[in-house]
Protein backbone atom coordinates (compact mmCIF):
# COMPACT_ATOMS: atom_id res chain seq x y z
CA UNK A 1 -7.67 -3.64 -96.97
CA UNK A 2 -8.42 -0.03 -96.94
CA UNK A 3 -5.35 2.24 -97.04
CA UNK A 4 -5.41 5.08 -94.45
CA UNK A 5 -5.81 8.40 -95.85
CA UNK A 6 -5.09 11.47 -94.03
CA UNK A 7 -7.17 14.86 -94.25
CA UNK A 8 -4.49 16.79 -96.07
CA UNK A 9 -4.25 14.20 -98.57
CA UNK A 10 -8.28 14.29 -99.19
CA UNK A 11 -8.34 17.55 -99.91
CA UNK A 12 -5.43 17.86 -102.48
CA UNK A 13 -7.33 14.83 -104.28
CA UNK A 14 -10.58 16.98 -104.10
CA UNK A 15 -8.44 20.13 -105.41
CA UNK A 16 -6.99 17.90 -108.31
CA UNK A 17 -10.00 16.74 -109.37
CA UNK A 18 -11.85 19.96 -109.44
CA UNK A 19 -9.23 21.48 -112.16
CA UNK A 20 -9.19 18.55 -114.20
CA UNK A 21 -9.74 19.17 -117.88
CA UNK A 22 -11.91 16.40 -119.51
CA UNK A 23 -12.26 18.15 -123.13
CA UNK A 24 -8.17 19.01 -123.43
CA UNK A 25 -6.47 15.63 -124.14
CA UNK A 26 -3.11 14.36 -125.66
CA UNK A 27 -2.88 11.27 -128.33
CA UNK A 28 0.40 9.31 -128.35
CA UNK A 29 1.61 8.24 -131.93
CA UNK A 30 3.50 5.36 -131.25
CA UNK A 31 6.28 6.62 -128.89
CA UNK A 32 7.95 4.63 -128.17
CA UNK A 33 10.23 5.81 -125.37
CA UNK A 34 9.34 5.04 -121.98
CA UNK A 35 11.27 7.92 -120.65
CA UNK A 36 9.43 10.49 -122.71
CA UNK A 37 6.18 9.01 -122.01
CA UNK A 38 6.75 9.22 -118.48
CA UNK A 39 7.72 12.78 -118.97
CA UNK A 40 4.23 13.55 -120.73
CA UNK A 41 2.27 11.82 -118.57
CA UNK A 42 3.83 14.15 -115.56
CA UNK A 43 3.43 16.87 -117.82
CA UNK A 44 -0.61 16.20 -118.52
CA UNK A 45 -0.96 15.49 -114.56
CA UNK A 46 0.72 18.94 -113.97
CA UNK A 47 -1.61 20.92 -116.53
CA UNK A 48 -5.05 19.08 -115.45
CA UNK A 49 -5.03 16.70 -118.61
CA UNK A 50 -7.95 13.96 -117.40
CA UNK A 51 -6.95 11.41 -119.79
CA UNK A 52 -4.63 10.26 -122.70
CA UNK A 53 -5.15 8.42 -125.96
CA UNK A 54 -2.92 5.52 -126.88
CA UNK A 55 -2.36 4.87 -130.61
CA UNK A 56 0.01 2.07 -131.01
CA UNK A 57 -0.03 0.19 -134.45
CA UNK A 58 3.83 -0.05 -135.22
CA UNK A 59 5.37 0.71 -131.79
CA UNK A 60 4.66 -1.11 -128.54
CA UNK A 61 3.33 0.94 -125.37
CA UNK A 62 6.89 1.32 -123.63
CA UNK A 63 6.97 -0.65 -120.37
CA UNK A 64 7.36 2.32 -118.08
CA UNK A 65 7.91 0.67 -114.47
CA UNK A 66 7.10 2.00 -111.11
CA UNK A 67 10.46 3.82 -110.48
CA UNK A 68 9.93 5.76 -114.40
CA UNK A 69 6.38 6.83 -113.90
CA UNK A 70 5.19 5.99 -110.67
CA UNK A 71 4.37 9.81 -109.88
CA UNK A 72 1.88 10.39 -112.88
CA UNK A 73 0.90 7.30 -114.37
CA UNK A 74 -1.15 6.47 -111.69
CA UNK A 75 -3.26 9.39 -112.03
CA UNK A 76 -3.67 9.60 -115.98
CA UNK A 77 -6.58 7.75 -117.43
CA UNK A 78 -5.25 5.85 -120.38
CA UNK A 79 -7.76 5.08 -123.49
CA UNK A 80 -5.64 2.78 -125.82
CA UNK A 81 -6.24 2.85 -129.95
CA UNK A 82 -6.05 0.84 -132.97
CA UNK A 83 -7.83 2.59 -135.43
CA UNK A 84 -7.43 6.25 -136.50
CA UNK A 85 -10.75 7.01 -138.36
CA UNK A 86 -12.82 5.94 -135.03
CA UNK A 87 -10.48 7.59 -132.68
CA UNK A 88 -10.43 10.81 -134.50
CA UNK A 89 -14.43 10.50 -134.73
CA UNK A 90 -14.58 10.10 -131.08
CA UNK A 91 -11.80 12.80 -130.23
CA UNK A 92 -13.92 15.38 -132.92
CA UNK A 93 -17.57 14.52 -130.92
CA UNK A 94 -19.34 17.72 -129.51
CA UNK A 95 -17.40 19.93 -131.78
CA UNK A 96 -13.64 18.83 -130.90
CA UNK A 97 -10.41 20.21 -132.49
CA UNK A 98 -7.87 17.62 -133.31
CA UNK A 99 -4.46 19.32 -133.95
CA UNK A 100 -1.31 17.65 -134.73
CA UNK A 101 2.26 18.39 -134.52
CA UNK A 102 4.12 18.99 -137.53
CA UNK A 103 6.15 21.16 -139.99
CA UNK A 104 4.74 21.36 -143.22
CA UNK A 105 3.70 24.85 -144.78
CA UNK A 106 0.28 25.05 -143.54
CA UNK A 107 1.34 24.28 -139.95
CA UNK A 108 0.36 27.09 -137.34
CA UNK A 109 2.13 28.68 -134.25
CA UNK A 110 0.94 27.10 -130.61
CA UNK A 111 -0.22 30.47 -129.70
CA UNK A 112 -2.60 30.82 -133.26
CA UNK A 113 -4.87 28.09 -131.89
CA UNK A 114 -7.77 28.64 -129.15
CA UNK A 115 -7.59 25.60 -126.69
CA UNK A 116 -10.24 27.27 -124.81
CA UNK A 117 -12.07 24.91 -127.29
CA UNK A 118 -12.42 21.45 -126.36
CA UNK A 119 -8.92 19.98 -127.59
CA UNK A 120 -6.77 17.31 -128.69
CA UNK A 121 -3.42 17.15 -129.45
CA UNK A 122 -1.58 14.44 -131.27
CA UNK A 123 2.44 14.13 -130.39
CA UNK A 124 3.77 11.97 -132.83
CA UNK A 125 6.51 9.23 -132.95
CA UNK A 126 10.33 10.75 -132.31
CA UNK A 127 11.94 9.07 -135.77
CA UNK A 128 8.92 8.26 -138.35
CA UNK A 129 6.34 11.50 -137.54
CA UNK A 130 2.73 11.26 -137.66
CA UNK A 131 1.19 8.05 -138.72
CA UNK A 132 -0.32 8.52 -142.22
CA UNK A 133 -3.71 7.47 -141.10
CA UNK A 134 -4.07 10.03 -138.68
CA UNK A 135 -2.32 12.75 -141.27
CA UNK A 136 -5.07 11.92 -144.00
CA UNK A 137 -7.65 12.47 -140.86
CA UNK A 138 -5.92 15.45 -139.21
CA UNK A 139 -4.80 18.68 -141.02
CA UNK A 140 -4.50 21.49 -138.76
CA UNK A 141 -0.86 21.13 -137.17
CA UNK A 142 0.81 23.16 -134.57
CA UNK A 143 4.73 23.91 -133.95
CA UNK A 144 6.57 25.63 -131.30
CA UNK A 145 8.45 28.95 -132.48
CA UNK A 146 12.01 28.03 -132.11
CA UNK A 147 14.78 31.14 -132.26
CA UNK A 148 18.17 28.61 -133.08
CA UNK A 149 19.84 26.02 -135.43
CA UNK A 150 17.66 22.61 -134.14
CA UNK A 151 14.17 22.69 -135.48
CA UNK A 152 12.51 20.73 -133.16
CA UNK A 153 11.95 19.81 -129.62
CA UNK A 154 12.28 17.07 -127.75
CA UNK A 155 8.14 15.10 -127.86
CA UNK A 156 8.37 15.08 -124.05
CA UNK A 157 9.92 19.12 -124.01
CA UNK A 158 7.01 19.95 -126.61
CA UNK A 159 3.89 18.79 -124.93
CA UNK A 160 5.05 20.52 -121.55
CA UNK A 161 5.10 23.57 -123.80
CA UNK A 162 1.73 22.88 -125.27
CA UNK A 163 0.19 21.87 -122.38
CA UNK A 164 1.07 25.13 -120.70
CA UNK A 165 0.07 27.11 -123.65
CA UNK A 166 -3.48 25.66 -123.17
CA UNK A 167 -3.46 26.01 -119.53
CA UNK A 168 -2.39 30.02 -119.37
CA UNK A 169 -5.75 30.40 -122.13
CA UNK A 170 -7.61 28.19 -120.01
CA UNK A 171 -6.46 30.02 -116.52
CA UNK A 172 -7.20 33.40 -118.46
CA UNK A 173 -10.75 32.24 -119.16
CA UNK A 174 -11.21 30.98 -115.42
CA UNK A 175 -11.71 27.13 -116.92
CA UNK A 176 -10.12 25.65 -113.75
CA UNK A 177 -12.44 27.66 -111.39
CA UNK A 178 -15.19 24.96 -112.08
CA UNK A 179 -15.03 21.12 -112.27
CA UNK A 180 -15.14 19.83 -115.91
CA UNK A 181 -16.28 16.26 -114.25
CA UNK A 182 -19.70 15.49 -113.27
CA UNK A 183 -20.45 14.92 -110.11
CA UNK A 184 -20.74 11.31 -110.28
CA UNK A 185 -17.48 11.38 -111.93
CA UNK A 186 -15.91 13.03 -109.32
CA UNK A 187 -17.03 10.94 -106.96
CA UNK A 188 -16.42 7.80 -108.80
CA UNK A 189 -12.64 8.67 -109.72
CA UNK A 190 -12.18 10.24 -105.43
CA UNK A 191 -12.73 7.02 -103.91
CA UNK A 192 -10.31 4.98 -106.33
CA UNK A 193 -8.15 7.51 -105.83
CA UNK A 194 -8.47 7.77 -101.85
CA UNK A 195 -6.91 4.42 -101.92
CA UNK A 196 -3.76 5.10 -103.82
């Protein structure tokens, strides 16, 4: 049965779907918290992220319920992983940067990197880091500048801060003035969405 929609509603699904980014992307690493992937998912809805990659080999995905997530899952594709080398080959296509989060000497500040480009950013597991399949694959990493004692941030507080990174270049360069979906996309993913 076919849900009612009203006009309003139509035309902030239209406006969504217009400004979302199909070459900017996050990869999960096994995190395993449902609460912080709840968070990023609302964050990746709020900064025009089209889809996210799943790579789960020694965590489960976190059962995130309908009261946790409700608000974002629902409008994040989810593309779900079990082997590095062809997801980075997929994620790299048409000239793709993969960038991963990290600490070692060679990492780079957020603001160093041009996500202009198409972009994908791997947020790795809260305890164990990046898997060391996708390290071997992936060497350009990316911190946050932090001013105090605790080096890190929370995953979920870190791709927010990412994510908006990427969208104030993007904004700058007028990459949400245009529709990154085709068409047919659009008009594929509108009427699955009109009946949400």
């Amino acid at each position: 049965m076919s849900r009612k929609i009203t006009e309003k509603r139509k035309q902030k699904i239209d406006k969504v779907l217009s400004q979302r980014q199909k070459d900017l992307t996050l990869v999960m690493d096994n995190i395993w918290d449902p609460h912080n992937v709840s968070a990023v998912l609302r964050s990746c809805d709020a900064f025009g992220v089209f889809d996210v990659h799943l790579y789960y080999t020694t965590s489960q995905w976190p059962d995130l319920g309908k009261k946790s997530s409700a608000s974002a899952k629902k409008w994040i594709r989810r593309v779900r992983h079990i082997d590095a080398e062809s997801m980075i080959s997929q994620l790299r296509q048409d000239g793709g940067q993969v960038l991963r989060t990290g600490f070692s000497s060679t990492a780079r500040p957020v603001m160093d990197f041009d996500f202009t480009r198409p972009t994908s950013i791997i947020l790795s597991n809260e305890h164990n880091g990046t898997a060391p399949e996708i390290a071997e694959l992936v060497q350009d990493e990316i911190y946050i500048p932090m001013h105090g004692m605790v080096q890190s941030f929370n995953v979920s507080v870190a791709a927010a801060i990412i994510l908006y990174e990427a969208s104030t270049q993007r904004r700058k360069a007028g990459m949400y003035d245009s529709p990154t979906l085709s068409v047919d996309e659009i008009e594929g993913i509108r009427k699955e969405w009109y009946e949400r």
